[in-house]
Structure formats: structure tokens, C-alpha cells
PDB file of N, CA and C in Angstrom:
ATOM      1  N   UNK A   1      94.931 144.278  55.948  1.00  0.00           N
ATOM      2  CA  UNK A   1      95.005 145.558  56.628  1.00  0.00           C
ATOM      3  C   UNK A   1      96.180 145.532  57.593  1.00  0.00           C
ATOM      4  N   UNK A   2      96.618 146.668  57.370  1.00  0.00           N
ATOM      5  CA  UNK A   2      98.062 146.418  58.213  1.00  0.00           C
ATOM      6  C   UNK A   2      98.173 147.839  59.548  1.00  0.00           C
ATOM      7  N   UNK A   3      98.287 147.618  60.362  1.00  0.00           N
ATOM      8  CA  UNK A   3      97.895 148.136  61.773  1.00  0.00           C
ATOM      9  C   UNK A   3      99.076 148.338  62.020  1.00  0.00           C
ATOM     10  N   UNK A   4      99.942 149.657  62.098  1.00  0.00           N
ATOM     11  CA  UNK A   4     101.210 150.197  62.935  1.00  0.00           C
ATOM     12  C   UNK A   4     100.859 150.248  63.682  1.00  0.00           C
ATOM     13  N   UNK A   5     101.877 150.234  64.884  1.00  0.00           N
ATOM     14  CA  UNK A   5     101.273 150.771  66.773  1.00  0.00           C
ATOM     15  C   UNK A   5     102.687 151.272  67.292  1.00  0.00           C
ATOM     16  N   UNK A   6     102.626 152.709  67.044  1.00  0.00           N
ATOM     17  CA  UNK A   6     103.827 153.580  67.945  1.00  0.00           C
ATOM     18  C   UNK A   6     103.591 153.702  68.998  1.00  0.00           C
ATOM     19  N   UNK A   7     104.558 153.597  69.847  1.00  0.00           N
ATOM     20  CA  UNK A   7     104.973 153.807  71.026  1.00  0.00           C
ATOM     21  C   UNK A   7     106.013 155.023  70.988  1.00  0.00           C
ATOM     22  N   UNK A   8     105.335 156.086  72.347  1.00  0.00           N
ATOM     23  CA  UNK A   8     106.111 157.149  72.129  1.00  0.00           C
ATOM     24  C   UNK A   8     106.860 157.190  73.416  1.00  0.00           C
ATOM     25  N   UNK A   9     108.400 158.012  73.899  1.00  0.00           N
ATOM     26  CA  UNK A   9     108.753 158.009  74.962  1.00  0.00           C
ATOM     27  C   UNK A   9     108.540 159.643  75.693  1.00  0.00           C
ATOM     28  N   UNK A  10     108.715 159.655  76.784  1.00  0.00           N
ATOM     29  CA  UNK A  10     108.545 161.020  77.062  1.00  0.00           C
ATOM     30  C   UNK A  10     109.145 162.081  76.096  1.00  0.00           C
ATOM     31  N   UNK A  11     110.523 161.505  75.937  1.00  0.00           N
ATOM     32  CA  UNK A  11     111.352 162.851  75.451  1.00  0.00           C
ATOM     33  C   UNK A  11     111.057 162.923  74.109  1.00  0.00           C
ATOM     34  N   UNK A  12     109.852 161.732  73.363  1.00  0.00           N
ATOM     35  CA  UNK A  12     109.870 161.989  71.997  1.00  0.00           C
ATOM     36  C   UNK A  12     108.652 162.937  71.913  1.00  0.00           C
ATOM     37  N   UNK A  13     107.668 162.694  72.748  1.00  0.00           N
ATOM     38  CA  UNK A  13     106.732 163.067  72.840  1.00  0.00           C
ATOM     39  C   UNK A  13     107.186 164.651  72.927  1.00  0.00           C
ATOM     40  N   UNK A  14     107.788 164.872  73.844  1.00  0.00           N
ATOM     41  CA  UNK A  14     108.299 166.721  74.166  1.00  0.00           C
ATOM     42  C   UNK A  14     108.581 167.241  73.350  1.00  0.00           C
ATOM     43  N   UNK A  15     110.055 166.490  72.467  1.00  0.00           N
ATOM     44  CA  UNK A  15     110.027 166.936  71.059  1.00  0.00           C
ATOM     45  C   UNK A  15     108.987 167.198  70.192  1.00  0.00           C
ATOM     46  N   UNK A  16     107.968 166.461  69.774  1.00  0.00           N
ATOM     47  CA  UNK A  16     107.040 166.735  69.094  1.00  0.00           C
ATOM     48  C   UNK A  16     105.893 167.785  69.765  1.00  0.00           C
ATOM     49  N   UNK A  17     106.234 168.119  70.711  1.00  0.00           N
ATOM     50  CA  UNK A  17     105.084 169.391  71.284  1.00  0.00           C
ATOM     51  C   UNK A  17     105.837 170.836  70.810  1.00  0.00           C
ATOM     52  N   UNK A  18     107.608 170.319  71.343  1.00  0.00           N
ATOM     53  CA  UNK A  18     108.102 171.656  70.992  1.00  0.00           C
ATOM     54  C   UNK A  18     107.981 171.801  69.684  1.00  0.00           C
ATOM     55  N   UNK A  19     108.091 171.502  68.752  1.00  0.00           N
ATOM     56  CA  UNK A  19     108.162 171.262  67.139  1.00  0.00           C
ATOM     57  C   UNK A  19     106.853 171.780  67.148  1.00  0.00           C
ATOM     58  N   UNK A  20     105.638 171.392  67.303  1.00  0.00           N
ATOM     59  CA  UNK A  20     104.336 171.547  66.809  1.00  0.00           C
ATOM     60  C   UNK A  20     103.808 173.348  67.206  1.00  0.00           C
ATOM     61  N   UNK A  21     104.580 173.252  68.284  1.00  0.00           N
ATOM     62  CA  UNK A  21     104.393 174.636  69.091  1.00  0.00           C
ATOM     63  C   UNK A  21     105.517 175.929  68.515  1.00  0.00           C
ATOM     64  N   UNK A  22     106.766 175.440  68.113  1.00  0.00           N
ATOM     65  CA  UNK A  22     108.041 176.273  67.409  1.00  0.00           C
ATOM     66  C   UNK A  22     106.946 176.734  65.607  1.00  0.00           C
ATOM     67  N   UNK A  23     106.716 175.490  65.078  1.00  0.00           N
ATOM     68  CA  UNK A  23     106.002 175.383  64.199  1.00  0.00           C
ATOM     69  C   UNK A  23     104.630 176.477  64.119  1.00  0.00           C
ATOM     70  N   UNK A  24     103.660 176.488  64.842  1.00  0.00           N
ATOM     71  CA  UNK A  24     102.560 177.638  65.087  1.00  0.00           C
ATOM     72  C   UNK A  24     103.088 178.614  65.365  1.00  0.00           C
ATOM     73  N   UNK A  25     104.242 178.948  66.243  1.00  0.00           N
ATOM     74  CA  UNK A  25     104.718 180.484  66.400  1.00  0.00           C
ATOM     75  C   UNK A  25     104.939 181.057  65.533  1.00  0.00           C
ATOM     76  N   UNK A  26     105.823 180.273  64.756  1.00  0.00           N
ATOM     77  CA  UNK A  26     106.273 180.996  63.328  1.00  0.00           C
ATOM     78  C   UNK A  26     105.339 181.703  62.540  1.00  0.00           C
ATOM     79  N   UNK A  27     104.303 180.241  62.029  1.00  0.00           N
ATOM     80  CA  UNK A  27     103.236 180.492  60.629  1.00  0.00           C
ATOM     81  C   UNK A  27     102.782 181.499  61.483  1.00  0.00           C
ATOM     82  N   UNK A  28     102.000 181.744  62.699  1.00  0.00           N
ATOM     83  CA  UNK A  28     101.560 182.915  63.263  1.00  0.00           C
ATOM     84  C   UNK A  28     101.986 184.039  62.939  1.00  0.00           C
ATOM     85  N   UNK A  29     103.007 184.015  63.623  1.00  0.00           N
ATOM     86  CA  UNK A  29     104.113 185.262  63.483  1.00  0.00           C
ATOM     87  C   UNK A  29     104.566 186.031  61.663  1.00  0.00           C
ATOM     88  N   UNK A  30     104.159 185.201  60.998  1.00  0.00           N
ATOM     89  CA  UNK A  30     103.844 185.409  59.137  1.00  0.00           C
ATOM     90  C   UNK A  30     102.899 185.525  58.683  1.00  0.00           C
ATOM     91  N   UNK A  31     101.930 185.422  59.814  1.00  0.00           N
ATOM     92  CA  UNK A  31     100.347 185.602  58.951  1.00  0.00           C
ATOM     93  C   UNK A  31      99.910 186.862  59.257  1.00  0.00           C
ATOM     94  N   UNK A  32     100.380 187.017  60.656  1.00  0.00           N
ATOM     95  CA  UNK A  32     100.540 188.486  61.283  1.00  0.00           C
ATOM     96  C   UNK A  32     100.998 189.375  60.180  1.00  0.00           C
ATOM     97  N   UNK A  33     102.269 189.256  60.356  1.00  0.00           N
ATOM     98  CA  UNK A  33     102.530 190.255  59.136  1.00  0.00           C
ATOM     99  C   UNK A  33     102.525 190.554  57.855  1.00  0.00           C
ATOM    100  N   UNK A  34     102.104 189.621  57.574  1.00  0.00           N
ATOM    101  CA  UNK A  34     101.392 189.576  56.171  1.00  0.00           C
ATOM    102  C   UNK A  34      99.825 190.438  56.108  1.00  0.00           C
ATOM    103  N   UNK A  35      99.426 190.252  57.030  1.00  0.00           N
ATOM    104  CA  UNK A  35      97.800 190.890  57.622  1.00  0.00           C
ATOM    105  C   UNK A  35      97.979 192.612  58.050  1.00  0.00           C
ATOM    106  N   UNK A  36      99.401 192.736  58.990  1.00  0.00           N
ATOM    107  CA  UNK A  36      99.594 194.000  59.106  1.00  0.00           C
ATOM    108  C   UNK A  36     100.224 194.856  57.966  1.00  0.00           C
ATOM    109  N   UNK A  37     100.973 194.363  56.776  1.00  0.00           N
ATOM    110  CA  UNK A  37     101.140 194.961  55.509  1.00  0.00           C
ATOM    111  C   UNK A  37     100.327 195.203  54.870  1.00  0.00           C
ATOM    112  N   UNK A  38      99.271 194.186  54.616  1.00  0.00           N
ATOM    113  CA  UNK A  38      98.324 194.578  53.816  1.00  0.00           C
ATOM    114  C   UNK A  38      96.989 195.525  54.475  1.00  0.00           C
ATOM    115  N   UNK A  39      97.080 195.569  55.418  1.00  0.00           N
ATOM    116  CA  UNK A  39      96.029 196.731  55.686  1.00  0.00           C
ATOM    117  C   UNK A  39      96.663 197.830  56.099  1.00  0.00           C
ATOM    118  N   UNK A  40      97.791 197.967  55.812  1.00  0.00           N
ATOM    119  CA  UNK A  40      98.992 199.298  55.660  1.00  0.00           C
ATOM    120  C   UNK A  40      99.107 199.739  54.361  1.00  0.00           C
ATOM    121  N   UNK A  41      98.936 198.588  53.631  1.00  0.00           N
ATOM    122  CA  UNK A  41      98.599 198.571  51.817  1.00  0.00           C
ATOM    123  C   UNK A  41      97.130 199.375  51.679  1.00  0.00           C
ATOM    124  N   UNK A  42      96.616 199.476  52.098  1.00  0.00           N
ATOM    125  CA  UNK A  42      94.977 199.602  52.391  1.00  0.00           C
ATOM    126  C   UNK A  42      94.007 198.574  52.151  1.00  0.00           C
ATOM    127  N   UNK A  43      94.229 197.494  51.853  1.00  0.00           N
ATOM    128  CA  UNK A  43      93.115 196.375  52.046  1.00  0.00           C
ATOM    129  C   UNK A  43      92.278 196.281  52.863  1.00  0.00           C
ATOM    130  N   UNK A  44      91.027 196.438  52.470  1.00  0.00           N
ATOM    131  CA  UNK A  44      89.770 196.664  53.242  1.00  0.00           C
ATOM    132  C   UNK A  44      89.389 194.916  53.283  1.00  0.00           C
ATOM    133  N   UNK A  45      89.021 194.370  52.070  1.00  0.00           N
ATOM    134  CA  UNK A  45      88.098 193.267  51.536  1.00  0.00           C
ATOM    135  C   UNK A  45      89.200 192.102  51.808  1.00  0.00           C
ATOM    136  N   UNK A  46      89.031 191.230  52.643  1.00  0.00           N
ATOM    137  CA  UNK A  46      89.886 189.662  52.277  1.00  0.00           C
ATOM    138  C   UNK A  46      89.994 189.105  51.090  1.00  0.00           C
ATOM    139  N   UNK A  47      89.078 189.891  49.964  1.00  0.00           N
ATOM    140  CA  UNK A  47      89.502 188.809  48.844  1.00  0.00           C
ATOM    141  C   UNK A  47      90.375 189.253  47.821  1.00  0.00           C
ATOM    142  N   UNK A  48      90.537 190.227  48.627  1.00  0.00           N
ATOM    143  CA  UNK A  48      91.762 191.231  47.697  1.00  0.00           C
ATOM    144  C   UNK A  48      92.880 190.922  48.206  1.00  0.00           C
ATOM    145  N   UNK A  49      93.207 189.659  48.900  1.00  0.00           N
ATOM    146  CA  UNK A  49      94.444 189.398  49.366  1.00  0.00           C
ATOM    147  C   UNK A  49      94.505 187.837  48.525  1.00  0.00           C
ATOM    148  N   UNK A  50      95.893 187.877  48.577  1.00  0.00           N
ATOM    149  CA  UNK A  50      96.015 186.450  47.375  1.00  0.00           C
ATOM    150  C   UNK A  50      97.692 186.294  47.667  1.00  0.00           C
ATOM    151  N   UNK A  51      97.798 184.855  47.785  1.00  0.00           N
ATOM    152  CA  UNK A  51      98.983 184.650  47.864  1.00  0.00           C
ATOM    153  C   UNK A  51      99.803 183.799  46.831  1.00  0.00           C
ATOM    154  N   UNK A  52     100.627 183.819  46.072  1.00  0.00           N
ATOM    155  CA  UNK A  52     101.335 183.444  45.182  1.00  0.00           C
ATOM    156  C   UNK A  52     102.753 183.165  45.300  1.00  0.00           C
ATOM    157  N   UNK A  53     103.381 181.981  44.313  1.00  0.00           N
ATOM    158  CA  UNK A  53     104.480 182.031  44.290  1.00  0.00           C
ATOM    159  C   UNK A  53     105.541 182.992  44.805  1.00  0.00           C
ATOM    160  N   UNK A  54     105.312 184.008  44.149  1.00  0.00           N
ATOM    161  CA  UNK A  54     106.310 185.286  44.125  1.00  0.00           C
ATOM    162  C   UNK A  54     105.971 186.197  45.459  1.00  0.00           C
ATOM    163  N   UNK A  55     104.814 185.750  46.486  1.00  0.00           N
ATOM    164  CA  UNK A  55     104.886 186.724  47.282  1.00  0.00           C
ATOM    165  C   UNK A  55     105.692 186.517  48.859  1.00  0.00           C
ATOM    166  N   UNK A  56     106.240 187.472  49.586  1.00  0.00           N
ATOM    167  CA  UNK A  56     106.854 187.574  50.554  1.00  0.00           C
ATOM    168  C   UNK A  56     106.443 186.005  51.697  1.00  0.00           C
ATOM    169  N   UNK A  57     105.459 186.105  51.995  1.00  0.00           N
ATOM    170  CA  UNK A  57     104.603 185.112  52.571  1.00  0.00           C
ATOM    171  C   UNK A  57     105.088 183.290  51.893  1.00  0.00           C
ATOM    172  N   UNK A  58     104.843 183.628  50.762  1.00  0.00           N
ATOM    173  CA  UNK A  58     105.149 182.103  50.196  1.00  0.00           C
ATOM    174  C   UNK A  58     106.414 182.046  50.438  1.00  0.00           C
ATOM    175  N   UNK A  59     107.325 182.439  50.079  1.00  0.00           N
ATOM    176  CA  UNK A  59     109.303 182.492  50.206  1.00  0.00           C
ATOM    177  C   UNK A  59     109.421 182.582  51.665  1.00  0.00           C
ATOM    178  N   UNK A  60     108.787 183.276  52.680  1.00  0.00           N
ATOM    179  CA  UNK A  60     109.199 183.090  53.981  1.00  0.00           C
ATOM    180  C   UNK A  60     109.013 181.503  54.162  1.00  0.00           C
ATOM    181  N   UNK A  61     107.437 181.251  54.485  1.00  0.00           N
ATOM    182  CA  UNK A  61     107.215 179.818  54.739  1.00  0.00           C
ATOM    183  C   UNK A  61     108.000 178.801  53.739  1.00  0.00           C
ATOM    184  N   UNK A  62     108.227 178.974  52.881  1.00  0.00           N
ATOM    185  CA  UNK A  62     108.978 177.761  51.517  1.00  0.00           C
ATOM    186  C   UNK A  62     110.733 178.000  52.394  1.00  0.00           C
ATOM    187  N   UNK A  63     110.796 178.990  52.685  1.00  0.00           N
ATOM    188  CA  UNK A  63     112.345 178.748  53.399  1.00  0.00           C
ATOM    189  C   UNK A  63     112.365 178.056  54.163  1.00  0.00           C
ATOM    190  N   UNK A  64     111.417 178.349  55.549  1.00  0.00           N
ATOM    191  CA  UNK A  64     111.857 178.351  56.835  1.00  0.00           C
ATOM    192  C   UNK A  64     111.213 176.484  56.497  1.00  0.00           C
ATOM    193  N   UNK A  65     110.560 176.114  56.335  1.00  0.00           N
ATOM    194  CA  UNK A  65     109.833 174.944  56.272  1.00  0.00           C
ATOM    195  C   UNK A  65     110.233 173.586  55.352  1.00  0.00           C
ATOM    196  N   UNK A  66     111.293 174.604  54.076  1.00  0.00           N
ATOM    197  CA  UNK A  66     111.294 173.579  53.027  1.00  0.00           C
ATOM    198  C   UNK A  66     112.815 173.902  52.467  1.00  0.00           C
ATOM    199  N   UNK A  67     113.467 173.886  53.694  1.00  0.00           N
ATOM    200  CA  UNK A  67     114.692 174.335  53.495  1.00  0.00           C
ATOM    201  C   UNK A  67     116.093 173.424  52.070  1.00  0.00           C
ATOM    202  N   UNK A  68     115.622 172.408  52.188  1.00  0.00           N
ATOM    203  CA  UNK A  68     116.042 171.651  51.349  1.00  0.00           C
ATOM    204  C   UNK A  68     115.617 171.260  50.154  1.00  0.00           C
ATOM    205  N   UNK A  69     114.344 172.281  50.133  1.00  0.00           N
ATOM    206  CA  UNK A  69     113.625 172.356  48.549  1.00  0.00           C
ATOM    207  C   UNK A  69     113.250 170.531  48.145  1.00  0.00           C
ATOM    208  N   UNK A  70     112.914 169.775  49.164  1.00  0.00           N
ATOM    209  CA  UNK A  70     112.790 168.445  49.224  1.00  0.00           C
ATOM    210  C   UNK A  70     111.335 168.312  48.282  1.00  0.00           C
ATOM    211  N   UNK A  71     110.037 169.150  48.819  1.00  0.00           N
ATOM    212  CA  UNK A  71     108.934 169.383  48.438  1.00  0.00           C
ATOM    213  C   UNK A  71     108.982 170.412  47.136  1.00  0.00           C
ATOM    214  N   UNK A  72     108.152 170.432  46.186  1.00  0.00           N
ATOM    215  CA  UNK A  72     107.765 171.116  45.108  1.00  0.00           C
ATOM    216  C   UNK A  72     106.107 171.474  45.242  1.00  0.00           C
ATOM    217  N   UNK A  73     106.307 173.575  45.195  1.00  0.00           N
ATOM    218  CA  UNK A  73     104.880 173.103  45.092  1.00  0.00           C
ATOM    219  C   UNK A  73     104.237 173.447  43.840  1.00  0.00           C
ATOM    220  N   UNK A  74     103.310 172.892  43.536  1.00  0.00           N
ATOM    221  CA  UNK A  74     102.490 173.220  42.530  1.00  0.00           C
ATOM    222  C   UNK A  74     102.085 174.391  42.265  1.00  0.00           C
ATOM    223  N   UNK A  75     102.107 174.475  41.210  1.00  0.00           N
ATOM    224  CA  UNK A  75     101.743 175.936  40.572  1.00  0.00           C
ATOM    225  C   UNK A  75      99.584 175.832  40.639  1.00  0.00           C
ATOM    226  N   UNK A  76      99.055 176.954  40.356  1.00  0.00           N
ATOM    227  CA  UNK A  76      97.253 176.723  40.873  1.00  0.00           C
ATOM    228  C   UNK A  76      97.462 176.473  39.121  1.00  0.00           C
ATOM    229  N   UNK A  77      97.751 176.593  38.081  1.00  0.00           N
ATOM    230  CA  UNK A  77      97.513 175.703  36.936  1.00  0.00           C
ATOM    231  C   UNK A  77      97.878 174.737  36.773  1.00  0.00           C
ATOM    232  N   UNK A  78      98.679 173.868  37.337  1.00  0.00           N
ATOM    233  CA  UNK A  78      98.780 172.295  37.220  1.00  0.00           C
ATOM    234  C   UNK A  78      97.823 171.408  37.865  1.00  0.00           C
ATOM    235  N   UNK A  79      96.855 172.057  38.966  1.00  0.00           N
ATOM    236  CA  UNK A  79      95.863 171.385  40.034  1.00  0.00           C
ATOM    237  C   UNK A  79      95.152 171.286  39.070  1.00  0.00           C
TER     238      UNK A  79
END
């Protein structure tokens, strides 16, 4: 069994709050509007909302997050 032990310094630590915190504003700030389109769409029912490859929501987050197309994601028929 092999046991890492990080040690963090202040300023790494800050970094990783701002990141974690830059990070939630965003997805927030996309779920929002994804939520305010679709009940502008008229969506009453949550399960009438679905997110896919091709929708606005997926291409925002796949940009802003996966800018270097480093990650691939799976399609729901390959799972």
C-alpha cells in the first residue's frame, strides 16, 4: 500500500479555492441558463429536459472545461 502525503503552501492552497470557486460560478451560471431557456421553451416536467451531445449546455461546458479536447466523452450507447 502506498501512502502519498501532500503538503500544500498557502498560495497553492488559494489557487485551488480560486479554481474550485471560478469553476462553480461558471457550471452555475450554465445551469441557470439552461433552466431559464427551457421554461421559456415551456417545460413544465424535469424529465422533459435531456442533455446531449449536440446541446448548447454540453458545447458550453466541453469548451470552457475541455479546451484541448484532452478528454473524450462517451456517447450514452457505448456505457
Amino acid at each position: 500500500v502506498c501512502v502519498c502525503v501532500c503538503q500544500f503552501t498557502r498560495c497553492i492552497t488559494s489557487q485551488l479555492i480560486k479554481w474550485f470557486s471560478n469553476f462553480r460560478e461558471f457550471y452555475y451560471i450554465q445551469m441557470e441558463k439552461f433552466a431559464r431557456t427551457a421554461v421559456m421553451a415551456g417545460v413544465v416536467d424535469v424529465r422533459d429536459l435531456t442533455v446531449d451531445r449536440e446541446s448548447e449546455l454540453f458545447r458550453a461546458l466541453n469548451i470552457h472545461y475541455n479546451k484541448a479536447n484532452n478528454y473524450q466523452v462517451r456517447r450514452i450507447s457505448d456505457l
